[in-house]
N, C-alpha and C. Protein backbone atom coordinates (compact mmCIF):
# COMPACT_ATOMS: atom_id res chain seq x y z
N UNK A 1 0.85 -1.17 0.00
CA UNK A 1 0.00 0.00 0.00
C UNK A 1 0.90 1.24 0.00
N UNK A 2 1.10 2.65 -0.93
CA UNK A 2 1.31 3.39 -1.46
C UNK A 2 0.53 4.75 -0.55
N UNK A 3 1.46 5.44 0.65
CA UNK A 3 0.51 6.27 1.08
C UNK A 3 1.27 7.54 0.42
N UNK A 4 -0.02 8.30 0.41
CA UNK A 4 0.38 9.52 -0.67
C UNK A 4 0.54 10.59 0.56
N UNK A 5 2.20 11.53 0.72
CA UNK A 5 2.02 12.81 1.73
C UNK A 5 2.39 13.67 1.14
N UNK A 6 1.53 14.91 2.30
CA UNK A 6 1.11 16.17 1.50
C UNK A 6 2.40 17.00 2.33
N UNK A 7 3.16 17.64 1.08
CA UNK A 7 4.11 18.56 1.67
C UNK A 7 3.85 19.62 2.17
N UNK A 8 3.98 20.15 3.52
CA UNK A 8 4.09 21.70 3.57
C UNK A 8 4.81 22.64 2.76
N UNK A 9 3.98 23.16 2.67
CA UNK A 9 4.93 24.34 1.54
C UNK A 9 5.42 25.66 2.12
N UNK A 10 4.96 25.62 3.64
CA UNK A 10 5.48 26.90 4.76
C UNK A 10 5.59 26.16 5.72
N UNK A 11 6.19 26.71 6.98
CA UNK A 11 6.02 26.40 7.98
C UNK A 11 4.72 26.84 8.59
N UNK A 12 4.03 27.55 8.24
CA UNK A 12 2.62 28.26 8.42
C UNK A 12 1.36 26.34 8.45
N UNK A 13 1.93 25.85 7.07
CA UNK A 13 1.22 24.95 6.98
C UNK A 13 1.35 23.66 7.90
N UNK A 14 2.37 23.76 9.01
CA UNK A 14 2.97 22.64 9.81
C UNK A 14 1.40 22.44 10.74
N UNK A 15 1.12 21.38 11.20
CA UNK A 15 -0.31 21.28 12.41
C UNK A 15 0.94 22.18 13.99
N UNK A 16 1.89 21.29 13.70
CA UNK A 16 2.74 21.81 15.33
C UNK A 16 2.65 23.44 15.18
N UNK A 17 2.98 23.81 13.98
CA UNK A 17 3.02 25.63 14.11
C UNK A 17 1.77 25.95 14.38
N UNK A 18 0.94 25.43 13.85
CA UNK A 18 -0.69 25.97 14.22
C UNK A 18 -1.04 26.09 15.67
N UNK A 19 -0.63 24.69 16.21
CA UNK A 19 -0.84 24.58 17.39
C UNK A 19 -0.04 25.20 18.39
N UNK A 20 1.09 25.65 18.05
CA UNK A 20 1.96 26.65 18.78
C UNK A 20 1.44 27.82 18.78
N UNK A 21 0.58 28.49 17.40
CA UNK A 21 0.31 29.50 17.68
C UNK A 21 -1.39 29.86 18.72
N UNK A 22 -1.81 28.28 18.31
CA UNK A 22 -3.03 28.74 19.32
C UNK A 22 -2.99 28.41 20.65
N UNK A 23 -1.82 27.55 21.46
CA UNK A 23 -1.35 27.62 22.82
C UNK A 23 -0.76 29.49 23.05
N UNK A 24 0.02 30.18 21.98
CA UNK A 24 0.82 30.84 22.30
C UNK A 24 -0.39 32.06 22.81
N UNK A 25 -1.52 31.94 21.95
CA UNK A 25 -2.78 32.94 21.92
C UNK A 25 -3.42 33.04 23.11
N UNK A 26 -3.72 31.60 23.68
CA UNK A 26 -4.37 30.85 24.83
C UNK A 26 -3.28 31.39 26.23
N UNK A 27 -2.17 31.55 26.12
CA UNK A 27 -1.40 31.88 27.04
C UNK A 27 -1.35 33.74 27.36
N UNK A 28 -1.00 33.94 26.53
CA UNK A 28 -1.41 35.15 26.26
C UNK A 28 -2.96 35.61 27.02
N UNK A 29 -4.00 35.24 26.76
CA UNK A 29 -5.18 35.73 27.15
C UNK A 29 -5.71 35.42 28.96
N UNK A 30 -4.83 34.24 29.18
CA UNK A 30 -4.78 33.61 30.60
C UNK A 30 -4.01 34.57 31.30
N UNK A 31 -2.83 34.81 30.75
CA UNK A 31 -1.46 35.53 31.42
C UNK A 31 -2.35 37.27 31.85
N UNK A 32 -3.16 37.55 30.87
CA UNK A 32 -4.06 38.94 31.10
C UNK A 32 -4.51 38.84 32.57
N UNK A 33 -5.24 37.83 33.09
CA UNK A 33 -5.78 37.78 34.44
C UNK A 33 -4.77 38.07 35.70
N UNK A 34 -3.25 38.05 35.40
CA UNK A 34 -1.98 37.78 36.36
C UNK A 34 -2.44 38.94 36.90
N UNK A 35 -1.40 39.24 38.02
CA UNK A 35 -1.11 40.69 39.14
C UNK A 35 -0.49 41.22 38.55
N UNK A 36 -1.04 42.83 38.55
CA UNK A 36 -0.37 43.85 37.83
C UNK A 36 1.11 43.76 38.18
N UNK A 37 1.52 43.75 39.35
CA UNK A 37 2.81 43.52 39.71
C UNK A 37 3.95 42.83 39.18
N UNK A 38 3.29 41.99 38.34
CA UNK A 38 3.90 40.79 37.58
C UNK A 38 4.06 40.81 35.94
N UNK A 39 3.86 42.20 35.64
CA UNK A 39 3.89 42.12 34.82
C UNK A 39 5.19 42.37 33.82
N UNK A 40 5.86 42.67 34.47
CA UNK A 40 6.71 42.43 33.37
C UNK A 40 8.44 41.66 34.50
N UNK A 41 8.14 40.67 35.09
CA UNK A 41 8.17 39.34 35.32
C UNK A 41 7.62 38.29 34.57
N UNK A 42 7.00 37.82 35.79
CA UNK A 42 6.54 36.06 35.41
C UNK A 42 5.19 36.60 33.91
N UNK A 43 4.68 37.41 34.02
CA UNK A 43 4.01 37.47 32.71
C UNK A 43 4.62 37.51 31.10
N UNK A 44 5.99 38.24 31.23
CA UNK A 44 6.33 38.92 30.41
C UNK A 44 6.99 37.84 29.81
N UNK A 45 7.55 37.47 31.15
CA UNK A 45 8.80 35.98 30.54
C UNK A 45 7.52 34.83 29.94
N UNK A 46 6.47 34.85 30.67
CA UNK A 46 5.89 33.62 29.83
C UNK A 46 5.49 33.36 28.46
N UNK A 47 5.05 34.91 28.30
CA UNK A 47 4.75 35.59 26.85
C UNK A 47 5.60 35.14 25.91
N UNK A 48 7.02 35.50 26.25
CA UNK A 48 8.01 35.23 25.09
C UNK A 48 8.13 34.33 25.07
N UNK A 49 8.07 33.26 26.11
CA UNK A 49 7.97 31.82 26.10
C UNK A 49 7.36 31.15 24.82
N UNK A 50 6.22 31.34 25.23
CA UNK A 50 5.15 30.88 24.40
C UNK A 50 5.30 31.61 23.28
N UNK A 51 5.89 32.61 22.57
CA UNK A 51 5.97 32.55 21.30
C UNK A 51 7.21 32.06 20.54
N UNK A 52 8.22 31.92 21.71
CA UNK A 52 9.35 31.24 21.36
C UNK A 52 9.16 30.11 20.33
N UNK A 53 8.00 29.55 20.70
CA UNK A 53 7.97 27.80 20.72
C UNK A 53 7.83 28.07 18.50
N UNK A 54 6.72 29.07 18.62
CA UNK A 54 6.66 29.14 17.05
C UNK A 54 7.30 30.27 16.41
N UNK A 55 8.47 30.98 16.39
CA UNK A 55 9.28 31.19 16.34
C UNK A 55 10.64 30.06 16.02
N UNK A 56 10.98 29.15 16.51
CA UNK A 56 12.06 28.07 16.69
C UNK A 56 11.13 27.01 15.47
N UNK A 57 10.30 27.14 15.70
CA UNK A 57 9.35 26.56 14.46
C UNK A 57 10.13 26.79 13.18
N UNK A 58 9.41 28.14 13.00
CA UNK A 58 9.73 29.04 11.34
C UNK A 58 11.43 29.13 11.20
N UNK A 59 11.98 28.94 12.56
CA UNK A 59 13.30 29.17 12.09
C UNK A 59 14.41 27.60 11.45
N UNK A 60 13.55 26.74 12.57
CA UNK A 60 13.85 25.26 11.75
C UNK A 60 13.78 25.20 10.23
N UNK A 61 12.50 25.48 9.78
CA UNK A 61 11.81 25.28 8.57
C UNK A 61 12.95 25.41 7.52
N UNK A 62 13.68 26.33 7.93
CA UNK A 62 13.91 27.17 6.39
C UNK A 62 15.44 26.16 6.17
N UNK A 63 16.18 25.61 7.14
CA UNK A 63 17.32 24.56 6.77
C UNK A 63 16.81 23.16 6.11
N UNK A 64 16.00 23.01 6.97
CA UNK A 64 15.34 21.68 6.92
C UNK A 64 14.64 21.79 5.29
N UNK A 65 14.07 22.84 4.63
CA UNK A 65 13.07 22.96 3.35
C UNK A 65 14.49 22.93 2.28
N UNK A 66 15.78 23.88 2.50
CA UNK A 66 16.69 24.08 1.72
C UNK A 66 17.17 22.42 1.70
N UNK A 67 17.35 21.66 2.73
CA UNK A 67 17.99 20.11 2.21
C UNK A 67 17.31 19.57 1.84
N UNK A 68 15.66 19.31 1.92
CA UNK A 68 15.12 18.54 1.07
C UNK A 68 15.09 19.47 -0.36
N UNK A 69 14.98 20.26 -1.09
CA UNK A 69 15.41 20.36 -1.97
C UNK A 69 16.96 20.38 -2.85
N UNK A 70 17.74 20.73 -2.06
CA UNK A 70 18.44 20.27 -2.66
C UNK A 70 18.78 18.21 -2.50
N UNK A 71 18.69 17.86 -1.83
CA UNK A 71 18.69 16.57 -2.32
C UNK A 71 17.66 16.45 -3.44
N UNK A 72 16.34 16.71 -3.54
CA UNK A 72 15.72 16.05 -5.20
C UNK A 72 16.40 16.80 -6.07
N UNK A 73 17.44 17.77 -6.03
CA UNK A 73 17.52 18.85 -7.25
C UNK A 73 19.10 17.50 -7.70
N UNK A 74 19.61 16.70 -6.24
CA UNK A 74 21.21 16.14 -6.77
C UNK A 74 20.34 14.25 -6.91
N UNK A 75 18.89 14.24 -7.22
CA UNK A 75 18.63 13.15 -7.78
C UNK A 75 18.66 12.93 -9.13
């Protein structure tokens, strides 16, 4: 059996980036409820946290997309 996969053509199109960006959204809107006091502490640091994750995403992508093409380009 012959399974057929669908390439991403961005990192936009990854499910993990998607889902990074709707934890990163979800964190974000939770982190709003914190103590003003905290805000640029434990809020601030979590923030970047959580966008870190899709960030390190998009930045993978672009080595990882350049070797699979060039390997089909040296087939």
């Amino acid at each position: 059996m012959i399974m057929e996969l669908n390439h991403a053509k961005s990192f936009r199109d990854l499910v993990v980036y998607q889902k990074a960006k709707k934890v990163s959204r979800a964190i974000f809107e939770i982190s709003k409820g914190f103590p003003k006091e905290e805000t640029y502490s434990l809020t601030d640091q979590i923030r970047r946290a959580s966008r870190s994750i899709g960030a390190q995403i998009a930045e993978a992508w672009l080595p990882a997309r350049r070797a699979m093409e060039c390997s089909a380009y040296m087939r």
